[in-house]
Protein backbone atom coordinates (compact mmCIF):
# COMPACT_ATOMS: atom_id res chain seq x y z
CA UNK A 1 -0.36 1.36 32.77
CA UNK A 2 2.53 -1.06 32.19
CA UNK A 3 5.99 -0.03 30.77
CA UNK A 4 5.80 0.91 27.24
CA UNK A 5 6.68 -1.10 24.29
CA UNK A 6 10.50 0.12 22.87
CA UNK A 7 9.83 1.98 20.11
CA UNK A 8 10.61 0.68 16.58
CA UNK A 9 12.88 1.95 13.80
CA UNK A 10 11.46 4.35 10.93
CA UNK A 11 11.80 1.03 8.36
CA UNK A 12 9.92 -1.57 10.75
CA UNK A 13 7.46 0.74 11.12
CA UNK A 14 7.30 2.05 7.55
CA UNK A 15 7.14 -1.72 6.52
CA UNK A 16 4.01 -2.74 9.09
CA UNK A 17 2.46 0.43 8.18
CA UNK A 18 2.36 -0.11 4.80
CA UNK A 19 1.89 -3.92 4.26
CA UNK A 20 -1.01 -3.56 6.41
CA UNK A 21 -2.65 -0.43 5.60
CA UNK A 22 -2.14 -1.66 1.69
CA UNK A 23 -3.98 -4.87 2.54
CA UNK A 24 -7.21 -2.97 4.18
CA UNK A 25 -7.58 -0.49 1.30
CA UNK A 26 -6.98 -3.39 -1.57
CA UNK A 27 -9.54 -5.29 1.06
CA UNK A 28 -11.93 -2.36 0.39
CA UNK A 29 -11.12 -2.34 -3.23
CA UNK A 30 -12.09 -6.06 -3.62
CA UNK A 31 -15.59 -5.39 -2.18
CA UNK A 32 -16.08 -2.64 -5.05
CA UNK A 33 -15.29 -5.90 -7.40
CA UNK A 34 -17.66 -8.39 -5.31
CA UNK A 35 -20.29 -5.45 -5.63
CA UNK A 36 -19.77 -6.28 -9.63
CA UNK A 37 -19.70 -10.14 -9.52
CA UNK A 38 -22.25 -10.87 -6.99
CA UNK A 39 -24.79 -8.15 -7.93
CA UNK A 40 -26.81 -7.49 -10.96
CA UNK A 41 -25.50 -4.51 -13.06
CA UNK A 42 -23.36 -1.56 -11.76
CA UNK A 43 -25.95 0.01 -10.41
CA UNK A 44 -24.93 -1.78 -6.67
CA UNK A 45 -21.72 -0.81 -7.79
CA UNK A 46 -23.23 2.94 -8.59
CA UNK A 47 -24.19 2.73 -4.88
CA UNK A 48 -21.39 1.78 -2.81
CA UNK A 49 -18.92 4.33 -4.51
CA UNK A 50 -21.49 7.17 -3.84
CA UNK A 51 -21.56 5.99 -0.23
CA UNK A 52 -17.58 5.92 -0.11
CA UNK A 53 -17.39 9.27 -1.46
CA UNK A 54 -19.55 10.59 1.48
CA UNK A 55 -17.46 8.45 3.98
CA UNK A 56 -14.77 10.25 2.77
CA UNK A 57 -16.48 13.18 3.68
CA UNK A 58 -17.08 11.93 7.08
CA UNK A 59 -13.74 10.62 7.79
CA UNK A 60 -12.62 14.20 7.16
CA UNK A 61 -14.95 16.06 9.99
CA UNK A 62 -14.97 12.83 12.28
CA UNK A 63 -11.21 12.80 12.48
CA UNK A 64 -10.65 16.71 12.23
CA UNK A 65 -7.80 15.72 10.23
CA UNK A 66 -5.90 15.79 13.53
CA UNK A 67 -3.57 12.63 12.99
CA UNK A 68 -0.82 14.77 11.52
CA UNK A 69 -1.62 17.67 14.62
CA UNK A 70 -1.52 14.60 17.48
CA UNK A 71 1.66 12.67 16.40
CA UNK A 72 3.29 15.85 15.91
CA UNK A 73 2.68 17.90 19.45
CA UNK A 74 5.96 16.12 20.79
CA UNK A 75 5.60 18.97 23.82
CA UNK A 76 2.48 17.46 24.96
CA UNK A 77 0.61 20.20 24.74
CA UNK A 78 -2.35 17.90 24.76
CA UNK A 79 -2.62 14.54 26.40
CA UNK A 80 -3.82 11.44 24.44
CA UNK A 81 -7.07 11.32 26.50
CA UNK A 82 -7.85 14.99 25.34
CA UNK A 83 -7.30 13.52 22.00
CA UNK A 84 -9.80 10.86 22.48
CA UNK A 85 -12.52 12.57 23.87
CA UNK A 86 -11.98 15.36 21.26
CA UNK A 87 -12.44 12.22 19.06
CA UNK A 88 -15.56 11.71 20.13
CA UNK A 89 -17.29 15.17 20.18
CA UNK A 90 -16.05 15.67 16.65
CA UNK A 91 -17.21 11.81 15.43
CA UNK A 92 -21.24 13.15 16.85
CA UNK A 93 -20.68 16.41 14.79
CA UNK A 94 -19.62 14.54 11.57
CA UNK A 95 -22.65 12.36 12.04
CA UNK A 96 -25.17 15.15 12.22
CA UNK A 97 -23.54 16.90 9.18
CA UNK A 98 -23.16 14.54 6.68
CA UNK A 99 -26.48 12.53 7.62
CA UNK A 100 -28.14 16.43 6.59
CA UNK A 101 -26.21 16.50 3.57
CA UNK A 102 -26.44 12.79 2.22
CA UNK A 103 -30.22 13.65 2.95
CA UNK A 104 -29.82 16.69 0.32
CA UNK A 105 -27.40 15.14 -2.01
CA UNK A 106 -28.45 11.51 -2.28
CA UNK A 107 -30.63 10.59 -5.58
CA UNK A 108 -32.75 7.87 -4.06
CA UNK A 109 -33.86 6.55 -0.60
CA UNK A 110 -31.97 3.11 -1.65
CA UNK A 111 -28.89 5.10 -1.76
CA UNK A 112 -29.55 7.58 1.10
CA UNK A 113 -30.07 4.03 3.25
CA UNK A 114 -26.87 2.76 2.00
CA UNK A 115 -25.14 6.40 2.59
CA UNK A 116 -26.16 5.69 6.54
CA UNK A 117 -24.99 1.90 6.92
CA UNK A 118 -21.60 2.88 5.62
CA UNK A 119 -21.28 6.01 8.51
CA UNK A 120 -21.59 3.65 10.58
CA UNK A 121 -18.65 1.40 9.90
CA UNK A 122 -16.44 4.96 9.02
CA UNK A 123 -17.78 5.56 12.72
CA UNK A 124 -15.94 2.87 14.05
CA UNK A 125 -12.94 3.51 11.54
CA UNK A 126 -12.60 7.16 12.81
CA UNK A 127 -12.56 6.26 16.43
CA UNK A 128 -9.86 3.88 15.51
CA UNK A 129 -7.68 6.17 14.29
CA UNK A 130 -7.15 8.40 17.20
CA UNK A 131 -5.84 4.70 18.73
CA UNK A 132 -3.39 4.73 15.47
CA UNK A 133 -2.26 8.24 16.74
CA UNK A 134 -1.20 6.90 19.88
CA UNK A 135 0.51 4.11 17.89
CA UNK A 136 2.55 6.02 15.46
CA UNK A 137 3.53 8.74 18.39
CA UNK A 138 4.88 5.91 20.07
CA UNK A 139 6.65 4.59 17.45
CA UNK A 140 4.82 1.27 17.05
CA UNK A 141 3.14 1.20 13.76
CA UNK A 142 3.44 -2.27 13.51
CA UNK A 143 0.07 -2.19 16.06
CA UNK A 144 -1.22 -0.48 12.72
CA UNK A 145 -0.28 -2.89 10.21
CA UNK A 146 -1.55 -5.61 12.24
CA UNK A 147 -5.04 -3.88 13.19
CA UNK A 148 -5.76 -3.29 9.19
CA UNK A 149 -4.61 -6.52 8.09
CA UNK A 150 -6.93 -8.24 10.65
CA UNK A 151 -9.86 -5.38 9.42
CA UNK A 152 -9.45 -5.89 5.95
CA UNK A 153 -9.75 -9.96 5.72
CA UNK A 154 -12.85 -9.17 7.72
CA UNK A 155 -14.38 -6.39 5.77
CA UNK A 156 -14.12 -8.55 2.70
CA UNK A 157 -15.87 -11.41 4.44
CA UNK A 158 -18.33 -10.10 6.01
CA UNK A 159 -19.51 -7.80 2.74
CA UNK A 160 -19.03 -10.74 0.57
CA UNK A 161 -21.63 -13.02 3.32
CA UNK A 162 -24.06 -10.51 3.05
CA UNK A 163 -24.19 -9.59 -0.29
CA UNK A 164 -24.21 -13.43 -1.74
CA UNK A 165 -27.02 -14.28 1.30
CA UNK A 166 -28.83 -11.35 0.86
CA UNK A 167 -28.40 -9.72 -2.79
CA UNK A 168 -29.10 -6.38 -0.52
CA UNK A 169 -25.98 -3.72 -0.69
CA UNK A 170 -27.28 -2.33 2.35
CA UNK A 171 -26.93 -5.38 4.49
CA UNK A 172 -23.42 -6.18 3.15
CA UNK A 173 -22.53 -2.94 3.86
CA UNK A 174 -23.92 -3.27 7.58
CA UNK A 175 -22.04 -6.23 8.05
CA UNK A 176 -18.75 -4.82 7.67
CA UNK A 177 -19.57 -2.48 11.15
CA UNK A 178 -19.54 -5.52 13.71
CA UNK A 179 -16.65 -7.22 12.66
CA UNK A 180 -14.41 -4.09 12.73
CA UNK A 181 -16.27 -3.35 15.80
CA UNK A 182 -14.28 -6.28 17.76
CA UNK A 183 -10.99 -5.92 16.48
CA UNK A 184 -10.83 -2.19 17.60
CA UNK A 185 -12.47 -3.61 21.48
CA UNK A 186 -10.13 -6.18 21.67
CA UNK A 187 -6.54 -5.50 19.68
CA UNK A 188 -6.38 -1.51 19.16
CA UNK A 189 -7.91 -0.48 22.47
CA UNK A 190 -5.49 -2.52 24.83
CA UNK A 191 -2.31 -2.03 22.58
CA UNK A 192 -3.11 1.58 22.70
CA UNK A 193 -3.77 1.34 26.31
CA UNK A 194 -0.08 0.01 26.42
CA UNK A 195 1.02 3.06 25.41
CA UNK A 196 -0.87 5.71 26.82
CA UNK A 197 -4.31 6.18 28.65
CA UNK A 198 -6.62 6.05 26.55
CA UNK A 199 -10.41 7.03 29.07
CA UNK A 200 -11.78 10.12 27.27
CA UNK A 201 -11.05 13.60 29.12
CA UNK A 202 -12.34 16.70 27.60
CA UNK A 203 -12.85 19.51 29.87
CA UNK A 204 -15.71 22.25 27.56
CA UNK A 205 -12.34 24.97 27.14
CA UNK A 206 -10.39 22.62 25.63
CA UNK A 207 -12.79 21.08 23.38
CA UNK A 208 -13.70 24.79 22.35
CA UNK A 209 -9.93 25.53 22.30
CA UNK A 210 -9.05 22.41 19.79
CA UNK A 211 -12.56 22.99 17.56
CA UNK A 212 -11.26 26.71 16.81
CA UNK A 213 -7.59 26.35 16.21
CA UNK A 214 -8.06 23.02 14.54
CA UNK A 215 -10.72 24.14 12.36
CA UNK A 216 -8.53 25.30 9.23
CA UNK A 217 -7.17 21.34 9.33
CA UNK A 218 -10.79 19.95 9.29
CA UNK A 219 -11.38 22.32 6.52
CA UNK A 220 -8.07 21.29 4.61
CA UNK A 221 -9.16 17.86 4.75
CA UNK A 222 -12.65 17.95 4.00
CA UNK A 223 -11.13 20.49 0.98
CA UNK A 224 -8.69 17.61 0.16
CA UNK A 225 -11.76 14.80 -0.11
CA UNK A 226 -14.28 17.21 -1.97
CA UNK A 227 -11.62 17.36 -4.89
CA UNK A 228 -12.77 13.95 -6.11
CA UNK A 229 -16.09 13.64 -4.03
CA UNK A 230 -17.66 16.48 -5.95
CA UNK A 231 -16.15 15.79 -9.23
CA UNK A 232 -18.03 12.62 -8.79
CA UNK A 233 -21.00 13.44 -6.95
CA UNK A 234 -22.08 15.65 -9.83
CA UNK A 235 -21.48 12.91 -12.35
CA UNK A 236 -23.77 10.52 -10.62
CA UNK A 237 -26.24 13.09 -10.36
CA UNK A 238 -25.79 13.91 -14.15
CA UNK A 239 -25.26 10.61 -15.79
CA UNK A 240 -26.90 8.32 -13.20
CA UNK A 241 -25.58 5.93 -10.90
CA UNK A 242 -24.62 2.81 -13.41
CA UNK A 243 -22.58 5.12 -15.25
CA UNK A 244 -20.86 6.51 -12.29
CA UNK A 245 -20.36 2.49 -10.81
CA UNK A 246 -18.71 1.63 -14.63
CA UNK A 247 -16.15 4.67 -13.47
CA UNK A 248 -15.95 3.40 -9.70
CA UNK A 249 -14.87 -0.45 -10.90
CA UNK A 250 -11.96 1.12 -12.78
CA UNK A 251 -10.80 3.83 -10.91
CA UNK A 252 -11.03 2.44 -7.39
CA UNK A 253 -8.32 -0.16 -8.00
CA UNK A 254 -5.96 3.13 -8.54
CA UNK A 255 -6.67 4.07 -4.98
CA UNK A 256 -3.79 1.64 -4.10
CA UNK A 257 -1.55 4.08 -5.19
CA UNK A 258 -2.43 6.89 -3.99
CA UNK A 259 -2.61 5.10 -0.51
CA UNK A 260 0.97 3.86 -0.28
CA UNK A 261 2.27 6.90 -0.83
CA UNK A 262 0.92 8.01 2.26
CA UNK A 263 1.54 5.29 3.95
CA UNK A 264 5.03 5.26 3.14
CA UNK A 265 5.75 8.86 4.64
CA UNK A 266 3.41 8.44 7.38
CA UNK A 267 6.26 7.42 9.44
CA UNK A 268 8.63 9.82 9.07
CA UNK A 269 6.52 12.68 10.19
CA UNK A 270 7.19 12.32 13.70
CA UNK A 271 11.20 12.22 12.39
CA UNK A 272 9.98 15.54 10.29
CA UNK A 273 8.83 17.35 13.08
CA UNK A 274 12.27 16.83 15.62
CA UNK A 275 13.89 18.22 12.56
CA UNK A 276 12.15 21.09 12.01
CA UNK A 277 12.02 22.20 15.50
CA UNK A 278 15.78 21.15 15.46
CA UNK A 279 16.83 23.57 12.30
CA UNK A 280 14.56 23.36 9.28
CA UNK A 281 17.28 24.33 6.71
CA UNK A 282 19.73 21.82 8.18
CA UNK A 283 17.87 19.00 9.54
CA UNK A 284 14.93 19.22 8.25
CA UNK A 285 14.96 20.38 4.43
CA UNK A 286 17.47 17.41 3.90
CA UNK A 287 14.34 15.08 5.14
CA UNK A 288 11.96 16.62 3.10
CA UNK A 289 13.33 16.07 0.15
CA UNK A 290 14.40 12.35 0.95
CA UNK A 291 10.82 11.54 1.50
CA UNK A 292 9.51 13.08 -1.32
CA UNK A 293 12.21 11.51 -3.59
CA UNK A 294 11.30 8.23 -2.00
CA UNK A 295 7.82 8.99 -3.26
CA UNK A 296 8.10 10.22 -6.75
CA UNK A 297 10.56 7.07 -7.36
CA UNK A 298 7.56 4.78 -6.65
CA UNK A 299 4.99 6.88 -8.23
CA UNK A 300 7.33 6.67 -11.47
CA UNK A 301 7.92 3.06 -11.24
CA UNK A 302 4.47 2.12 -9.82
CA UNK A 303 2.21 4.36 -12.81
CA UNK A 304 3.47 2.98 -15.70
CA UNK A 305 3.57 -0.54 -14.89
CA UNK A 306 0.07 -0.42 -13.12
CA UNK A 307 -1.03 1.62 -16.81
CA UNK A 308 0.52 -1.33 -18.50
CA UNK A 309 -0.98 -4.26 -17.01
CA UNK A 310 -4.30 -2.79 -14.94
CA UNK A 311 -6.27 -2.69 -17.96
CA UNK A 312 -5.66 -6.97 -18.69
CA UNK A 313 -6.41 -7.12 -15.25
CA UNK A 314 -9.83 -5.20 -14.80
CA UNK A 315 -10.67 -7.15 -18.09
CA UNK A 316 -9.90 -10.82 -15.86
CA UNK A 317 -11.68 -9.58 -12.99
CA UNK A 318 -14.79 -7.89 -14.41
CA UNK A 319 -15.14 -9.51 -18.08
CA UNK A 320 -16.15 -7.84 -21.27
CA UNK A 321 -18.44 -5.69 -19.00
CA UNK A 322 -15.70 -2.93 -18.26
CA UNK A 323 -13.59 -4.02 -21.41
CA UNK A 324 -14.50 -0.31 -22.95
CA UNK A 325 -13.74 1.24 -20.28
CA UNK A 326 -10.51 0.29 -19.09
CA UNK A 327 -8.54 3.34 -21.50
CA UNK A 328 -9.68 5.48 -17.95
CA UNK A 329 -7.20 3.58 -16.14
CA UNK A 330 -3.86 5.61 -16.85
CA UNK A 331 -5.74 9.18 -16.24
CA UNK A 332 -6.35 7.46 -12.73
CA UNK A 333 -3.21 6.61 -11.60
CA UNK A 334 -2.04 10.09 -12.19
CA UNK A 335 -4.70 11.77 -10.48
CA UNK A 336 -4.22 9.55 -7.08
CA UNK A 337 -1.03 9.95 -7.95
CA UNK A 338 -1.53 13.72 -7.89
CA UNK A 339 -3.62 13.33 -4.95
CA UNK A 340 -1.15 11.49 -2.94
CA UNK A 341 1.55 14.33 -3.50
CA UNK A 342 -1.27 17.15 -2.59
CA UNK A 343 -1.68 15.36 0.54
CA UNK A 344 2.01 14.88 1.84
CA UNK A 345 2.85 18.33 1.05
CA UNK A 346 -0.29 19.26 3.19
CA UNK A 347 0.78 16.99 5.86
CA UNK A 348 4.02 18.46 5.95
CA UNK A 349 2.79 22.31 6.06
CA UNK A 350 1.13 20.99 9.24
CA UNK A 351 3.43 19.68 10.85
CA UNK A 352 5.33 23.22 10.19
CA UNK A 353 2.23 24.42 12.06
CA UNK A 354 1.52 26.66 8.63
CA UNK A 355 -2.21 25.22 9.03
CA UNK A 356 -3.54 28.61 6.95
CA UNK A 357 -0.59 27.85 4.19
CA UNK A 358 -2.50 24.74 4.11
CA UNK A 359 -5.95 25.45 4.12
CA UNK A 360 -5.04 27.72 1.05
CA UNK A 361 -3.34 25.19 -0.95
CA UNK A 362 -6.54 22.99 -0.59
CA UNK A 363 -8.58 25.43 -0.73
CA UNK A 364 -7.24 26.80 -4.30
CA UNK A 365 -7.52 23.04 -5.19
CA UNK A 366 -11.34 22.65 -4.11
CA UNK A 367 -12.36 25.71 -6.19
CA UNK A 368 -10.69 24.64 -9.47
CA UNK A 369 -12.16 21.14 -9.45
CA UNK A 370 -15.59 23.21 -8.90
CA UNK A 371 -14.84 25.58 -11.71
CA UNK A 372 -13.87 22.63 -14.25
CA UNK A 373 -16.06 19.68 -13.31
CA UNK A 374 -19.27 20.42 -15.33
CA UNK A 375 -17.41 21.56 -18.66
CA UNK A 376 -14.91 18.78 -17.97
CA UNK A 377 -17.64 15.90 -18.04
CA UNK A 378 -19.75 17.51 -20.23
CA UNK A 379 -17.24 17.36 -22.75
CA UNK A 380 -14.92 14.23 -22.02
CA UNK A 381 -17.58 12.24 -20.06
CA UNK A 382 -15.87 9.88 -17.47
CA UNK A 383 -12.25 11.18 -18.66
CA UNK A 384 -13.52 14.61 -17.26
CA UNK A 385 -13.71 13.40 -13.68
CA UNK A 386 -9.91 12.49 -14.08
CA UNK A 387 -8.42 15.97 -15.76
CA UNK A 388 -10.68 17.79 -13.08
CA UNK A 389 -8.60 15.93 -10.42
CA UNK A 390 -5.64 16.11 -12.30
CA UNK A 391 -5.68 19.73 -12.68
CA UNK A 392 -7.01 20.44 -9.00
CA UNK A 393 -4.23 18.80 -7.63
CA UNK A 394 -1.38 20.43 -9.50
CA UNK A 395 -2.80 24.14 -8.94
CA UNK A 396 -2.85 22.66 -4.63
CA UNK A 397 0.76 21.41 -5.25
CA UNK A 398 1.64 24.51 -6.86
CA UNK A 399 0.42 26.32 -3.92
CA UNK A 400 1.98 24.29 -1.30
CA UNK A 401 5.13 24.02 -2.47
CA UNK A 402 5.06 28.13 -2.05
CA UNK A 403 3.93 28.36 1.21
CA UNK A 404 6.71 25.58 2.02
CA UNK A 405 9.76 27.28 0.52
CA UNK A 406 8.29 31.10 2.57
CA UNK A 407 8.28 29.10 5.75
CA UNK A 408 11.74 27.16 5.34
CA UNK A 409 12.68 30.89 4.52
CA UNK A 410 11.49 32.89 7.18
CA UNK A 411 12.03 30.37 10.03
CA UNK A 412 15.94 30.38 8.41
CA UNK A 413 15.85 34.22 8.98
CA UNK A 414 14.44 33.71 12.84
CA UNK A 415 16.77 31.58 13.46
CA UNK A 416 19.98 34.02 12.21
């Protein structure tokens, strides 16, 4: 391996990170507008979104949620090719499992077809983001920003292609696999490779070993995406798929938001964890709340100016079509919003290695946004998918922020 790249600082990295990770998911975004323009009716539309809320789903087993558990094992209690090959098994597990329950869950065979082409391209997007691990442990997130930028431009024309040659949602959404396909062969593989080795290594103990202790974070995660998939899942299966793709072409825009507030901590969690192993009521409390300040400043600037203006703005892109529609738009932002918040805090209880405070906080979460969905939508319609989220997410917050303040406690008390 050659001599590693020199690590950048928190803002170059914070900047790549987020200018590039922004411009994949507003990429994504813009093919949930081309589904609109170039397709006939929402029920394309309808489609995609119900296939992006079972990626989600994916994402969450294929990954293990163990981005936050790799960056952060600073002792090496793992190498990087255990986390690859662990990448691996788990992608094959999250294949089986959510190709059995888009089987049970999906409302046509057009959809269930569509449910499988998009797997495939969060396939290639999972395996790519054990490379990111590498990245971000090594302190060069700018081999992030690049890698999405270069994805994103590609999604977008490679979905747009197929749809306008095709008019077939399952083709454009098979086209997107390929192209992503060579970036992660030939960018994120050798800049990884820079970095680290990168050949799989898994011996059967420690792939048992990571499965069990890991669990609770697959679990959190998979917690974390069912708080909206469900919520939404039910309302397609209720109200039908063009109702559910009238909701999708509004709220997916807000997913912006919700996305660069992660992105914008993502880089300080490796900076997180030296503190907290340093002194967690000196170092690392004084962190915490810098981050989080850093994040409900742009969620308070960011909300009501997106309110203001995204509602002119789905009108220009979408036309009189989603004109009635667009009074969804501010319940959105504050649930991503919400979301985004539920997540850090998550992130952070991980990284504190309180996986079971956690699983709880999501879990608490999962099980309200059961509880209220039905009433919610029966009564408020679309508006109910938002206050179930809403709510969810403040009762996980809630939780976290708990299970935070015991463990900044009792660490303090170990430590005198």
């Amino acid at each position: 391996m050659e001599s590693q790249p020199k690590p950048l600082d928190i803002k170059k990295n914070m900047l790549y990170n987020t200018i590039g990770s922004l411009t994949y998911q507003g990429c994504l975004w813009i093919t949930t507008v081309l589904v609109v323009i170039l397709a006939n009716g929402y029920s394309d539309s309808g489609i995609l979104s119900f296939a992006m809320t079972i990626g989600n789903m994916f994402n969450a087993v294929s990954t293990y949620n163990m981005r936050t558990y790799q960056v952060s094992d600073i002792n090496g209690k793992y190498s990087q090719r255990n986390y690859v090959g662990f990448r691996i098994l788990t992608i094959a597990i999250g294949l089986v499992l959510l190709e059995v329950y888009s089987l049970i869950v999906s409302p046509d065979s057009q959809t269930f077809i569509a449910v499988l082409a998009y797997l495939l391209f969060k396939t290639d997007e999972s395996f790519c983001d054990v490379l990111y691990g590498i990245d971000q442990r090594g302190q060069r997130m700018d081999y992030i920003g690049i890698s999405q930028l270069l994805r994103g431009i590609l999604v977008v024309a490679a979905f747009s292609c197929g749809l306008w040659l095709t008019k077939d949602i399952v083709i454009a959404i098979l086209a997107m696999y390929p192209v992503c396909l060579l970036i992660t062969l030939f960018y994120d593989m050798p800049h990884a490779r820079r970095l680290a080795q990168i050949r799989p290594e898994l011996r059967a103990d420690q792939g048992k070993t990571l499965l069990v202790e890991c669990l609770p974070l697959v679990l959190e995660i998979l917690f974390l995406s069912m708080i909206v998939s469900v919520a939404r899942q039910y309302y397609a299966n209720a109200f039908g798929n063009e109702r559910l793709g009238i909701y999708a072409a509004v709220a997916t825009p807000a997913v912006l938001v919700q996305a660069a507030a992660r992105f914008l901590y993502a880089p300080a969690l490796v900076p997180l964890t030296e503190k907290w192993n340093e002194s967690p009521q000196d170092a690392f409390l004084p962190a915490f709340k810098k981050t989080i300040s850093i994040m409900l400043v742009a969620m308070l600037v960011a909300i009501p100016l997106l309110a203001f203006v995204g509602p002119w703005a789905l009108t220009v892109v979408y036309g009189e079509k989603v004109e009635g529609y667009t009074y969804l738009f501010t319940n959105v932002l504050i649930s991503t919003g919400s979301i985004a918040m539920l997540y850090y805090l998550t992130d952070v209880l991980v990284l504190t290695r309180d996986i079971r405070g956690s699983l709880i906080s999501t879990a608490l979460a999962l099980v309200t946004s059961i509880v209220l969905m039905v009433p919610f939508e029966k009564l408020f319609d679309m508006q109910g998918i938002n206050y179930t989220i809403i709510i969810a997410s403040v009762v996980g917050i809630a939780a976290a922020f708990i299970c935070l303040t015991k463990d900044i406690a009792s660490s303090s008390r170990h430590a005198g």
